[in-house]
N, C-alpha and C. Protein backbone atom coordinates (compact mmCIF):
# COMPACT_ATOMS: atom_id res chain seq x y z
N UNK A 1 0.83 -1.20 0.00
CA UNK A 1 0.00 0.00 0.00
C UNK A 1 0.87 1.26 0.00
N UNK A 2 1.55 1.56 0.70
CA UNK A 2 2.99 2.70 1.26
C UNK A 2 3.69 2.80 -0.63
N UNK A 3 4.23 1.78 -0.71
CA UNK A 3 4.53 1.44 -2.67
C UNK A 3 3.68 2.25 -3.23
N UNK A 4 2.09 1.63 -3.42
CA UNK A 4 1.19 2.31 -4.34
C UNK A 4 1.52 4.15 -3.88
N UNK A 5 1.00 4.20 -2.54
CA UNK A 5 0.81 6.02 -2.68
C UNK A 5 1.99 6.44 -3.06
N UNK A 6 3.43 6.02 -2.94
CA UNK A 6 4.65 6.65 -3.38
C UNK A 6 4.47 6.50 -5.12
N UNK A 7 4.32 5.66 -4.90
CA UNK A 7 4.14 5.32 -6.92
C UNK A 7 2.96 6.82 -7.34
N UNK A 8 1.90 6.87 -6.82
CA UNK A 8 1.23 7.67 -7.38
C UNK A 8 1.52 9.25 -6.94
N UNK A 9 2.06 9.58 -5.88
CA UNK A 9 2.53 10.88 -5.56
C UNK A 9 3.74 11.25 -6.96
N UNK A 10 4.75 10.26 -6.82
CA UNK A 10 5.63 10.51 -8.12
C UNK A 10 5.25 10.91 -9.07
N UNK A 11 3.91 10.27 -9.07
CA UNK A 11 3.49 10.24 -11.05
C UNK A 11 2.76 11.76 -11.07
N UNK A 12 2.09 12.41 -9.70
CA UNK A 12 1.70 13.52 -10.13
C UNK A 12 2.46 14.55 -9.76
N UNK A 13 3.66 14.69 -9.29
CA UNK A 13 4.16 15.49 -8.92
C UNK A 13 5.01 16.32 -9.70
N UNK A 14 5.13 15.46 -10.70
CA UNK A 14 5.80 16.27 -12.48
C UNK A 14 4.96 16.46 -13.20
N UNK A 15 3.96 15.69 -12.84
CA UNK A 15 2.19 16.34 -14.00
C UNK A 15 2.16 17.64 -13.27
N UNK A 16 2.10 18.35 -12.18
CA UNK A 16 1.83 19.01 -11.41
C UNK A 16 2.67 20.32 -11.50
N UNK A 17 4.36 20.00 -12.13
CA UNK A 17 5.28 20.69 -11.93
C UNK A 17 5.06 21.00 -13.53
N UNK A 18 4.53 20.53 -14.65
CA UNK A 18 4.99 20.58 -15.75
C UNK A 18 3.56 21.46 -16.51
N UNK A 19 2.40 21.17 -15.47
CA UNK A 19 1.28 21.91 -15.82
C UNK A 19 1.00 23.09 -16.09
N UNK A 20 -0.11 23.41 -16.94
CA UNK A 20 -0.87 25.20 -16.94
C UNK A 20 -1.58 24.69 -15.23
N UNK A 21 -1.85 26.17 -15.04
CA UNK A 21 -2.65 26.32 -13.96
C UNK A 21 -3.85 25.54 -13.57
N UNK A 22 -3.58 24.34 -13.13
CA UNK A 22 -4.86 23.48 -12.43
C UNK A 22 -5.97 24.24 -11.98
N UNK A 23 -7.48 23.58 -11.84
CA UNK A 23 -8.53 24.01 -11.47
C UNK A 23 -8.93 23.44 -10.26
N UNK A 24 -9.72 24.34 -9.43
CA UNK A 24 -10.17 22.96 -8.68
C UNK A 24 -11.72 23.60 -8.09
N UNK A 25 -12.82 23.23 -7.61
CA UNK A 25 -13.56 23.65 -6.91
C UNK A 25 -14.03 23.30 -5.51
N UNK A 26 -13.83 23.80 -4.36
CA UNK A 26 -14.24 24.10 -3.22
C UNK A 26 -15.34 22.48 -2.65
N UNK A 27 -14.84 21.83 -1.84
CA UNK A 27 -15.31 20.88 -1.26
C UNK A 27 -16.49 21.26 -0.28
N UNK A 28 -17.48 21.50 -0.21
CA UNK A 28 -18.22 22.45 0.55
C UNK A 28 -18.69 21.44 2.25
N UNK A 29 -18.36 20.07 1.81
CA UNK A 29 -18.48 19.17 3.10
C UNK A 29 -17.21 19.48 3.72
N UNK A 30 -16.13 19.51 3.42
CA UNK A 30 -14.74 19.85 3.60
C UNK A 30 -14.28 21.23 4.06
N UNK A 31 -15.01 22.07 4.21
CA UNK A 31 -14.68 23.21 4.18
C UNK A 31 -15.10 24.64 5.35
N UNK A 32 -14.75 25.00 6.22
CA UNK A 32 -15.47 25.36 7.37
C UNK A 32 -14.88 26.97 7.83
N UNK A 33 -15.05 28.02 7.20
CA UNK A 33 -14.58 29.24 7.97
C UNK A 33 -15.24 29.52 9.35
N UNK A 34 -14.19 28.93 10.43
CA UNK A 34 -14.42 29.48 11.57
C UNK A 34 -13.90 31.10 11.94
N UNK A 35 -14.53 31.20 13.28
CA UNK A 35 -14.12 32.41 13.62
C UNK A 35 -14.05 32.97 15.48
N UNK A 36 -13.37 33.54 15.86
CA UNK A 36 -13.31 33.96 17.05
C UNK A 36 -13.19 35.15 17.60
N UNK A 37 -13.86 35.62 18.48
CA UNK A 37 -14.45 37.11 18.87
C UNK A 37 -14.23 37.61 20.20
N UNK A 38 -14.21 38.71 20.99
CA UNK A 38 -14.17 38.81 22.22
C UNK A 38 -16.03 39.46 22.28
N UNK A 39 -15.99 38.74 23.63
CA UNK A 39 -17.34 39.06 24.28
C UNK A 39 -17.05 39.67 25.55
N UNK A 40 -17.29 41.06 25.59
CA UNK A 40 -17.22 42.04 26.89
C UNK A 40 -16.34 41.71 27.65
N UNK A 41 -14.98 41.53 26.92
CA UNK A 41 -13.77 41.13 27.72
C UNK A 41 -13.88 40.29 28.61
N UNK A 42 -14.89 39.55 28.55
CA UNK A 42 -15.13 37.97 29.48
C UNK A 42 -14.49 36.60 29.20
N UNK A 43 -15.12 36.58 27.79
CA UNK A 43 -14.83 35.63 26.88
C UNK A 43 -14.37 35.05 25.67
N UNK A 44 -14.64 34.35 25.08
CA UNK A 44 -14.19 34.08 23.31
C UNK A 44 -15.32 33.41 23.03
N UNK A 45 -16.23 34.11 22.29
CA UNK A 45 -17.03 33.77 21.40
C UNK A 45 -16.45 32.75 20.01
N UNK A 46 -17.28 31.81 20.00
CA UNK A 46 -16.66 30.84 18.84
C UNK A 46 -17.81 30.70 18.01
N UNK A 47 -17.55 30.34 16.07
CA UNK A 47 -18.59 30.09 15.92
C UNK A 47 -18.12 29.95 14.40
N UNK A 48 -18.89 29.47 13.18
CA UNK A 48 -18.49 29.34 11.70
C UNK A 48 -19.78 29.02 11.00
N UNK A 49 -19.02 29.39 9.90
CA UNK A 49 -20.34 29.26 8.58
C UNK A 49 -20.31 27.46 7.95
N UNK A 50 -21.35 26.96 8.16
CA UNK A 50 -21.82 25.84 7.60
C UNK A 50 -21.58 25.17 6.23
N UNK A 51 -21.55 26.59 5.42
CA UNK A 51 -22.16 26.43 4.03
C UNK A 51 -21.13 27.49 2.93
N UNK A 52 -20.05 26.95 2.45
CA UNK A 52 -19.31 27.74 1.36
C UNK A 52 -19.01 27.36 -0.21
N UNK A 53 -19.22 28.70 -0.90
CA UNK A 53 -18.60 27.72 -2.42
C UNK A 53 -17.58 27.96 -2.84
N UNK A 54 -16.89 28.03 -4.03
CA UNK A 54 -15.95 28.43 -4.34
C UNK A 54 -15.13 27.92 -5.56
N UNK A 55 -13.82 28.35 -5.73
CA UNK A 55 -12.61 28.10 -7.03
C UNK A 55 -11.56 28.12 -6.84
N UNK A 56 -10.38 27.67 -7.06
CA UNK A 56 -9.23 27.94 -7.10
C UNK A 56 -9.03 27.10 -8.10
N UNK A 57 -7.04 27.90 -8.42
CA UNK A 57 -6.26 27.37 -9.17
C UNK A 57 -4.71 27.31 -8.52
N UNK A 58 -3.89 26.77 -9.24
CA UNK A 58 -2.58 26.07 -8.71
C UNK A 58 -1.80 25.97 -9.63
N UNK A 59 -0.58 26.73 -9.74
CA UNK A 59 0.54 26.65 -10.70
C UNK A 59 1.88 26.41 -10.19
N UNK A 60 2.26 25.27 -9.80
CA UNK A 60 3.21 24.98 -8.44
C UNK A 60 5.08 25.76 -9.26
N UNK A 61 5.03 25.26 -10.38
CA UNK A 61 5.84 25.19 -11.46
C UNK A 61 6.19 27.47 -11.18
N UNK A 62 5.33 27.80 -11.62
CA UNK A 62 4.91 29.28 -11.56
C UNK A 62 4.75 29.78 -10.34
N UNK A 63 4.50 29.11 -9.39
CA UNK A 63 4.64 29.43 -7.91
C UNK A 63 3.22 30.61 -7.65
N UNK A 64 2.44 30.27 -8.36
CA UNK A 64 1.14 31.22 -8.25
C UNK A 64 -0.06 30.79 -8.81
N UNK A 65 -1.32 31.17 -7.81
CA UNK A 65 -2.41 30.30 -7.66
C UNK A 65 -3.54 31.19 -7.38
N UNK A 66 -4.86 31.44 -7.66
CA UNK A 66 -5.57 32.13 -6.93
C UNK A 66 -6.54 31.69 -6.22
N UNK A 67 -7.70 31.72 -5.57
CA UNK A 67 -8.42 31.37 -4.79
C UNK A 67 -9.99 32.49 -4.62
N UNK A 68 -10.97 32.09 -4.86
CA UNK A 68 -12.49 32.46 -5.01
C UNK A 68 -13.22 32.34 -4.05
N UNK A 69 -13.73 32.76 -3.05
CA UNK A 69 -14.54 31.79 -2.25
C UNK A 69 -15.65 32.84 -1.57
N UNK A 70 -17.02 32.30 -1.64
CA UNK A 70 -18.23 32.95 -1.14
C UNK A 70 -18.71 32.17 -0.10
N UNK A 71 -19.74 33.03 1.16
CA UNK A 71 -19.66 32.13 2.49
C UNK A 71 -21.15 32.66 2.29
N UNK A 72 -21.82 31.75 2.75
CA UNK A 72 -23.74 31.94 2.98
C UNK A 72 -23.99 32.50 4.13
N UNK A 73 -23.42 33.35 4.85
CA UNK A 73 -23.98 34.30 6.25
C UNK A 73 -24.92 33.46 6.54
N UNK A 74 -26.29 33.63 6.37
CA UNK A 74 -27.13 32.44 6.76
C UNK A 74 -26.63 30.89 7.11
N UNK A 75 -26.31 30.57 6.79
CA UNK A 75 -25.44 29.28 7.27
C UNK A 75 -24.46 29.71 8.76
N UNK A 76 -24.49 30.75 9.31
CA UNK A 76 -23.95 30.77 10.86
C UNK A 76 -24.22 29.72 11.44
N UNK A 77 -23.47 29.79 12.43
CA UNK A 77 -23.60 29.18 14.20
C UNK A 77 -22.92 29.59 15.12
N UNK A 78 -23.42 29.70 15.81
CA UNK A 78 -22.78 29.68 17.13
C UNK A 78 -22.64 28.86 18.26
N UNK A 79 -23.39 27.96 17.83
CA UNK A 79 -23.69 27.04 18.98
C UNK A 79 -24.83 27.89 19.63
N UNK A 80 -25.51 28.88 19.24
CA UNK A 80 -26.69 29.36 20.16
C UNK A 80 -27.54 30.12 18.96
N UNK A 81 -28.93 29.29 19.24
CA UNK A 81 -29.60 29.72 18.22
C UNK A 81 -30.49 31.14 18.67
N UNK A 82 -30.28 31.42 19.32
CA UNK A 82 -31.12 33.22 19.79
C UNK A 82 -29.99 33.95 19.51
N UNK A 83 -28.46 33.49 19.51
CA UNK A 83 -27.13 34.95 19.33
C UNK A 83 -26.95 34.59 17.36
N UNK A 84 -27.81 33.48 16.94
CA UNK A 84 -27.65 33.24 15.55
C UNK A 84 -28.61 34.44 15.27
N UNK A 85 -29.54 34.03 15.38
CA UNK A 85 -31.02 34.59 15.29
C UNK A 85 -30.71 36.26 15.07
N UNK A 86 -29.83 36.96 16.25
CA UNK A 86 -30.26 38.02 16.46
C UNK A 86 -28.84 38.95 15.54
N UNK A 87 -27.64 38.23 15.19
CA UNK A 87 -26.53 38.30 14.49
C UNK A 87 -26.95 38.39 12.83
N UNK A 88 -28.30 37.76 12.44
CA UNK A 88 -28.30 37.93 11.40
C UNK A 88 -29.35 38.95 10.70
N UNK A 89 -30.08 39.56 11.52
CA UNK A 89 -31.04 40.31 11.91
C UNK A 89 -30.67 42.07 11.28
N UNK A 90 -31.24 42.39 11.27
CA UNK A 90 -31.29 43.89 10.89
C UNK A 90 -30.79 44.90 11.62
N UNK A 91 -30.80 44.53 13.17
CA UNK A 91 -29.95 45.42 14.21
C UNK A 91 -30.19 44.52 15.49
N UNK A 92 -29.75 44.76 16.07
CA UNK A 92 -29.84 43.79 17.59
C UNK A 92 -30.28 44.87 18.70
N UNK A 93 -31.08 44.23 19.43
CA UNK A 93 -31.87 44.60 20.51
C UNK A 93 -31.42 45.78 20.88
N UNK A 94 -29.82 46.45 21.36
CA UNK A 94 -29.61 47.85 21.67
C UNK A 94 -29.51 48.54 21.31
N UNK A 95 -29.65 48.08 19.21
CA UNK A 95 -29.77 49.47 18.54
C UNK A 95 -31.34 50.02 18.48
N UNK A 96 -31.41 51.18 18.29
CA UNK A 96 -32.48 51.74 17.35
C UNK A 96 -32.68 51.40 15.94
N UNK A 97 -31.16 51.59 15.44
CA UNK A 97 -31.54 51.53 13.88
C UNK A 97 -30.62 50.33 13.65
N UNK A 98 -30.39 49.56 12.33
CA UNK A 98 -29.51 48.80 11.91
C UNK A 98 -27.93 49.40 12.66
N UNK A 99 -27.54 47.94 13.11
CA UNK A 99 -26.38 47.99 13.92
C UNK A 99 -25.52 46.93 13.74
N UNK A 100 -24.36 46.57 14.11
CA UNK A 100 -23.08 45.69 14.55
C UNK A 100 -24.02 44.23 14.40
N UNK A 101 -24.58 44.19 12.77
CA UNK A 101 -24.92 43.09 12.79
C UNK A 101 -24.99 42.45 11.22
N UNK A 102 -25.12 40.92 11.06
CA UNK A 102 -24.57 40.56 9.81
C UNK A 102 -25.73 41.27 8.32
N UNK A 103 -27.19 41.53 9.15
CA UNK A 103 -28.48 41.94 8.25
C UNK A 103 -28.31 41.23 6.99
N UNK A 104 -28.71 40.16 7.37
CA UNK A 104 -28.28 39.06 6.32
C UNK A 104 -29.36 39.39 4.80
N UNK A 105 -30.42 39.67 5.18
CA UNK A 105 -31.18 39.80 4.33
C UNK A 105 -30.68 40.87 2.93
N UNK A 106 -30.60 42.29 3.41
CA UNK A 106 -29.33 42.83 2.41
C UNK A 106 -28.09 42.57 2.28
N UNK A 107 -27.18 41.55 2.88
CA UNK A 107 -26.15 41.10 2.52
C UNK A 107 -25.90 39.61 2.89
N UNK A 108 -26.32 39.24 2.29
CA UNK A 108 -26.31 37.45 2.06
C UNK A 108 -25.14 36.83 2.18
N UNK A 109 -24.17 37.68 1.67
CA UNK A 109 -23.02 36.30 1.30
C UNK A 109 -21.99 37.55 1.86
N UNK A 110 -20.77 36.39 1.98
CA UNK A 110 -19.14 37.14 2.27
C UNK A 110 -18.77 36.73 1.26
N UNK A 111 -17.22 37.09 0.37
CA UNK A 111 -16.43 36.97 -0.52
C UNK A 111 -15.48 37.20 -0.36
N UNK A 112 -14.29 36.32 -0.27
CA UNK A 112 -12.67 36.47 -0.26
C UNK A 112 -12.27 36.15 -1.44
N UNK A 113 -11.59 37.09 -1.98
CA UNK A 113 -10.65 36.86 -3.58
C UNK A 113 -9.55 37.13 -2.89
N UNK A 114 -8.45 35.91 -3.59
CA UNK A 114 -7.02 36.43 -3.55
C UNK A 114 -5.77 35.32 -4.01
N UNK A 115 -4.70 35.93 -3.95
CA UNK A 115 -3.86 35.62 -5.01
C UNK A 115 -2.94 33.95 -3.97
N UNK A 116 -2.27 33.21 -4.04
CA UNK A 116 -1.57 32.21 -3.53
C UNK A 116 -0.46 33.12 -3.58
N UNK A 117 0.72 32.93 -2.63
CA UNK A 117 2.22 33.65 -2.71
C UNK A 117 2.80 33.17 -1.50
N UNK A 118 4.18 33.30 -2.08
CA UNK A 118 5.08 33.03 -0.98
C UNK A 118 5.44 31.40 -0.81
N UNK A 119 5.76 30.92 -2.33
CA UNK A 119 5.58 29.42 -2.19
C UNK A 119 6.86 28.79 -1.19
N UNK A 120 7.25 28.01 -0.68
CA UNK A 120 8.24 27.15 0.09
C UNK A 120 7.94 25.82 -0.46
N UNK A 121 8.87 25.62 -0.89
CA UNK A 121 8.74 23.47 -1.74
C UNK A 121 7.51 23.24 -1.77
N UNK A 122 7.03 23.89 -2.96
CA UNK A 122 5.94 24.03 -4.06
C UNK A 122 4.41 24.24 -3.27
N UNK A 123 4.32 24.67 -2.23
CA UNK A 123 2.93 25.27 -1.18
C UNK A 123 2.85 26.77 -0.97
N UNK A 124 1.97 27.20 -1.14
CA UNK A 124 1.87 28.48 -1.00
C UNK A 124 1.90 28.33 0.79
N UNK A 125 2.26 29.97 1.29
CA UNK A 125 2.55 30.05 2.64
C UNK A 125 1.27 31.55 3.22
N UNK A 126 1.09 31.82 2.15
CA UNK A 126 0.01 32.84 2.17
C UNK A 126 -0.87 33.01 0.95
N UNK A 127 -2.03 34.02 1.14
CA UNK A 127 -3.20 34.25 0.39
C UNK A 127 -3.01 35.52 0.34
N UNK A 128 -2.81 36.66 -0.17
CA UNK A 128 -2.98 37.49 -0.45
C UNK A 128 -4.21 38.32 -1.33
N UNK A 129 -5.15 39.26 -0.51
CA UNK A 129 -6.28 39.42 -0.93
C UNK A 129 -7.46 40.22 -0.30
N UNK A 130 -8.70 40.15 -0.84
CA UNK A 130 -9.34 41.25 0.09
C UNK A 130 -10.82 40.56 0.15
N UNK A 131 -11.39 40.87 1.37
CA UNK A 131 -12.60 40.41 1.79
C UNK A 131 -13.53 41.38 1.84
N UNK A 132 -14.46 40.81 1.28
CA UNK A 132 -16.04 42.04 1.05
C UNK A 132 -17.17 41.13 1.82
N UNK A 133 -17.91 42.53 2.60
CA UNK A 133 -18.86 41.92 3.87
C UNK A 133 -19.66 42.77 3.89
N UNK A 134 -20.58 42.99 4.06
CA UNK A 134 -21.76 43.93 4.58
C UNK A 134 -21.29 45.00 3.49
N UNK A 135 -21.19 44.95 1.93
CA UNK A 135 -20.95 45.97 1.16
C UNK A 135 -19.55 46.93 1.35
N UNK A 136 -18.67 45.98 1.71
CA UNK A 136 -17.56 46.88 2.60
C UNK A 136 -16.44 46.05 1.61
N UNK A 137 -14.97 46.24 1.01
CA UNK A 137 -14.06 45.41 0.64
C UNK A 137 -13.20 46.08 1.36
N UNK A 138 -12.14 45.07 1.86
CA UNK A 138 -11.19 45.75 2.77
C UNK A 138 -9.72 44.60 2.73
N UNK A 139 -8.38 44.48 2.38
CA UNK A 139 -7.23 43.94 2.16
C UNK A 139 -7.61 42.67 3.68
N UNK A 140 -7.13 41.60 2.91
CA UNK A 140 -6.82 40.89 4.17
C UNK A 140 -6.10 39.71 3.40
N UNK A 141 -4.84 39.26 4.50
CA UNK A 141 -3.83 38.38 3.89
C UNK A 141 -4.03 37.64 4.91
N UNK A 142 -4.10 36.01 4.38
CA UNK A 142 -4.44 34.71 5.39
C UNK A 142 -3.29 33.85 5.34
N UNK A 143 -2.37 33.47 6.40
CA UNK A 143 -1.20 32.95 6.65
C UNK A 143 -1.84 31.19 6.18
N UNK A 144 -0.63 30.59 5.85
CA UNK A 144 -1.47 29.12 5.28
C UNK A 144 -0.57 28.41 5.86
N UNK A 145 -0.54 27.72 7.41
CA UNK A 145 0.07 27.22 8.11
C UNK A 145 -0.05 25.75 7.48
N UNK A 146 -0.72 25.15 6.98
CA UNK A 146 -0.47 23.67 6.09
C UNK A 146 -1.59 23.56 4.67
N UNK A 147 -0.74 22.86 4.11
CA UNK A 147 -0.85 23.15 2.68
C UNK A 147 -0.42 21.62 2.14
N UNK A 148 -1.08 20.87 1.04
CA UNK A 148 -0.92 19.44 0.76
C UNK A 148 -2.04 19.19 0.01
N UNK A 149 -1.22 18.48 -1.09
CA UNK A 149 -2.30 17.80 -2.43
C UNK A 149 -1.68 16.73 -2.44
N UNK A 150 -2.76 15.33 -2.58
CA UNK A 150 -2.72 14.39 -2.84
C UNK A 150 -4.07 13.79 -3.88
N UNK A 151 -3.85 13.08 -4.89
CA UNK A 151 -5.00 11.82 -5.71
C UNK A 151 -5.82 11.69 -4.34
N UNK A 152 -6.87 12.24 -5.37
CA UNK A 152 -7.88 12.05 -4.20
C UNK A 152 -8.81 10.50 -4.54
N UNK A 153 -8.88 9.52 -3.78
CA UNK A 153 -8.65 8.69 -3.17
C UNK A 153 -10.13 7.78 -4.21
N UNK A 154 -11.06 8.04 -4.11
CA UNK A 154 -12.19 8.17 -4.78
C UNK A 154 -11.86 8.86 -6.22
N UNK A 155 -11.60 9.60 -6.88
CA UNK A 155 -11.51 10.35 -7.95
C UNK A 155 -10.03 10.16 -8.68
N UNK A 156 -9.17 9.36 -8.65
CA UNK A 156 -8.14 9.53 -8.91
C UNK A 156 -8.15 9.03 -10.34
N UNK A 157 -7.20 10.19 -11.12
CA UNK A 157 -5.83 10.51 -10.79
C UNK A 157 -5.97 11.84 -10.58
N UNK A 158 -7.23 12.71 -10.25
CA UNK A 158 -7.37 14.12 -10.20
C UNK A 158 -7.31 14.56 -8.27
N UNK A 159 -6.84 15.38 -8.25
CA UNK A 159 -5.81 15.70 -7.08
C UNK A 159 -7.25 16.10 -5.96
N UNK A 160 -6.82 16.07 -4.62
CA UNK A 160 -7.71 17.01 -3.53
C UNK A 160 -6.34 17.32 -2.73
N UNK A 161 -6.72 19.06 -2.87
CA UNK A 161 -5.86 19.80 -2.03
C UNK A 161 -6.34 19.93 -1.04
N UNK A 162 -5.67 20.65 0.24
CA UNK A 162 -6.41 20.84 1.77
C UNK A 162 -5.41 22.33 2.81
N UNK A 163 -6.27 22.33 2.84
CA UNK A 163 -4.93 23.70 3.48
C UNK A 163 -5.76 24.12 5.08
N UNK A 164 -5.08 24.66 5.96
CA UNK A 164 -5.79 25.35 7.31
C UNK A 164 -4.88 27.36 7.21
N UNK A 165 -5.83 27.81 7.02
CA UNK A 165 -5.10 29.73 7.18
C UNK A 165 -5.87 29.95 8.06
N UNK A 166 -5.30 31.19 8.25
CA UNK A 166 -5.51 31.67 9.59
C UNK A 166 -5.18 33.51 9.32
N UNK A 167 -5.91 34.32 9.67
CA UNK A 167 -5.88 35.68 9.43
C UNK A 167 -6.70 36.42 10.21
N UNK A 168 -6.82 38.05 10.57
CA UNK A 168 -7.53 39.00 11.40
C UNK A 168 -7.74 39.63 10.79
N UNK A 169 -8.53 40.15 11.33
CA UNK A 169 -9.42 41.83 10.90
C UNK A 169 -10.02 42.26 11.80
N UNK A 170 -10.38 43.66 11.68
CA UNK A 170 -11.28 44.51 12.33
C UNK A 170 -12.78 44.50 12.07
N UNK A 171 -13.98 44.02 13.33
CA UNK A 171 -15.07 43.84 12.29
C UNK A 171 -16.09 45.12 12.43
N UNK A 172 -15.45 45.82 13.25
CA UNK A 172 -16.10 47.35 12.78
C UNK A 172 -15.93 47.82 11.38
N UNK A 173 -14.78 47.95 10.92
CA UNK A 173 -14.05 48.16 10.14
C UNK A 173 -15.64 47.87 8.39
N UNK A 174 -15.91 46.74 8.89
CA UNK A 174 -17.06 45.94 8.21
C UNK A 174 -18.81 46.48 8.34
N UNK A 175 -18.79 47.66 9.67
CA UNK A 175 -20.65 47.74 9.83
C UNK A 175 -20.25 46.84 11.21
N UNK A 176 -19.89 45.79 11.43
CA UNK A 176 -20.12 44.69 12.39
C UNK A 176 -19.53 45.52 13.95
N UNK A 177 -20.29 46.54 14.41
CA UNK A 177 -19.66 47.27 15.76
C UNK A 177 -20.33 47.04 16.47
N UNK A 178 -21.17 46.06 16.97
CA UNK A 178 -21.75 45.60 17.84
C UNK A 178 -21.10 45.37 19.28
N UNK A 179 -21.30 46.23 20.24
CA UNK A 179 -20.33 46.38 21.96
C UNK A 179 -19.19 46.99 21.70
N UNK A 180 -19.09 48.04 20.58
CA UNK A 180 -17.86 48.70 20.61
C UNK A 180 -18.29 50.04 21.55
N UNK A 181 -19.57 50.20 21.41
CA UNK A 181 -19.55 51.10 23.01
C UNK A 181 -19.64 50.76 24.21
N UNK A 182 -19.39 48.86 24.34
CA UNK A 182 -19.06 48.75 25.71
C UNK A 182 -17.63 48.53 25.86
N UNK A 183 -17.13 48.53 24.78
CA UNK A 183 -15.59 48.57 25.11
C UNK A 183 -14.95 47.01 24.27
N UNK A 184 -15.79 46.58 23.85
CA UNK A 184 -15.85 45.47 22.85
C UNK A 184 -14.58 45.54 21.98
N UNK A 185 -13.19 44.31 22.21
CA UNK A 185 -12.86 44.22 21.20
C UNK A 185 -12.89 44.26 19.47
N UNK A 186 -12.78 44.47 18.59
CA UNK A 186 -12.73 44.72 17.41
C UNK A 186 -12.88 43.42 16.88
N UNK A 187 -11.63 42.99 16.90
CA UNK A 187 -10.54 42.22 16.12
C UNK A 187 -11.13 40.58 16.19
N UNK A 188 -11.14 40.16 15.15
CA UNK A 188 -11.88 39.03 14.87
C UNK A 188 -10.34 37.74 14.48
N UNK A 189 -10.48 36.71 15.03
CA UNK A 189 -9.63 35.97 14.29
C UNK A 189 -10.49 34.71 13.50
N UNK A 190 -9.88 34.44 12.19
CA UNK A 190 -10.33 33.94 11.04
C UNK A 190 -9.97 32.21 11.29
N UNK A 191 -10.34 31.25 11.20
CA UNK A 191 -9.51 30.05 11.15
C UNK A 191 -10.02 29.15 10.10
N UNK A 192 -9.63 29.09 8.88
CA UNK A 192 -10.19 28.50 8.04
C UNK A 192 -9.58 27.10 7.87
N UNK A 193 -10.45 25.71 7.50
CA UNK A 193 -9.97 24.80 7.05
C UNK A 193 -10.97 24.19 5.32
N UNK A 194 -10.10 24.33 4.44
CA UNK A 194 -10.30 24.05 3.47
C UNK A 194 -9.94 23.27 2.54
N UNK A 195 -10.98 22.68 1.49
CA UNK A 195 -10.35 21.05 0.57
C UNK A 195 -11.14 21.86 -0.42
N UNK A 196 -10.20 21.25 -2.00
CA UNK A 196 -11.05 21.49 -3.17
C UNK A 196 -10.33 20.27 -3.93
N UNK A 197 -11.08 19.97 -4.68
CA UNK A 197 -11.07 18.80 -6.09
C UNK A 197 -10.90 19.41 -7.27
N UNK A 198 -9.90 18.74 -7.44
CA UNK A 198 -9.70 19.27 -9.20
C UNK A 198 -10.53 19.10 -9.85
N UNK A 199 -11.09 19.97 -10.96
CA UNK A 199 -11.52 19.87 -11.87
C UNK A 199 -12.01 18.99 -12.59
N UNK A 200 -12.15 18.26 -13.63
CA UNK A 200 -12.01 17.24 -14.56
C UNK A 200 -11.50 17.90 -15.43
């Protein structure tokens, strides 16, 4: 068995090096943007989107790749369905008017575009790129702490990549200022784990 996967890593690893820019699309069972928040300097709010689609490509040879990806806001969690409920809502209970909230209804989806860079023995090490939210686009670069394509297992000889990044932002910065007048951290951390399938 150890034979076979070496045999078949070999065989794609010069298809891979010798290629135009591979395709692949977004594993959406595979795929999970989490996220983490401060709550009134008490706690860490945890929580991720269910439901993502997406594209990328891969030019290992060229050392450059880009990456597509849209997130269904509606698809939240939190593990609490009244802080889901009220997160996706039009304003939350202490505003008057629309406030520090996702108002899913005029803005449905998130979108990260951005470029692969910074390859180390043929993996990109970052994403370079910008995220649009609540009608807002704003630069954000996602560190890509592991990175790995292998024949995916079921589908072979066409590859499944998998990567985990990790990146911040400000979610005021976004509309999302919800407890920034109680003194509410900002700063959101990103933890993404993601798989896509090549193409055919």
């Amino acid at each position: 068995m150890r034979l076979l996967t070496l045999t078949l890593l070999l065989a794609v690893i010069p298809a891979m090096a010798a290629a135009t820019p591979l395709h692949f699309t977004l594993d959406p069972d595979h795929t999970y943007p989490s996220f983490e928040a401060d709550h009134m300097g008490l706690s860490i709010w945890r929580g991720k989107f269910d439901h993502s689609t997406g594209t990328a490509t891969l030019d290992t040879a060229a050392k450059t790749g880009t990456v597509d990806v849209t997130v269904d806001i509606a698809s939240i969690d939190f593990g609490n369905p009244a802080l889901n409920k009220v997160m996706l809502g039009a304003k939350a209970p202490m505003c008057q008017t629309e406030c520090g909230t996702f108002f899913v209804e005029k803005y449905p989806t998130a979108r990260y575009r951005g470029r692969l860079a910074d390859f180390v023995d043929g993996a990109p090490t970052k994403a370079v790129g910008t995220l649009t939210m609540r009608g807002v686009t704003k630069p954000l670069t996602l560190t890509i702490d592991r990175f790995k394509c292998v024949p995916d297992f079921m589908l072979k000889p066409r590859l499944r990549c998998g990567a985990d990044a990790l990146g911040t932002f400000q979610r005021d910065a976004f509309g999302l200022d919800g407890g920034k007048s109680f003194g509410m951290d900002m700063k959101v951390t990103l933890r993404i784990q993601v798989e896509a399938v090549q193409d055919k």
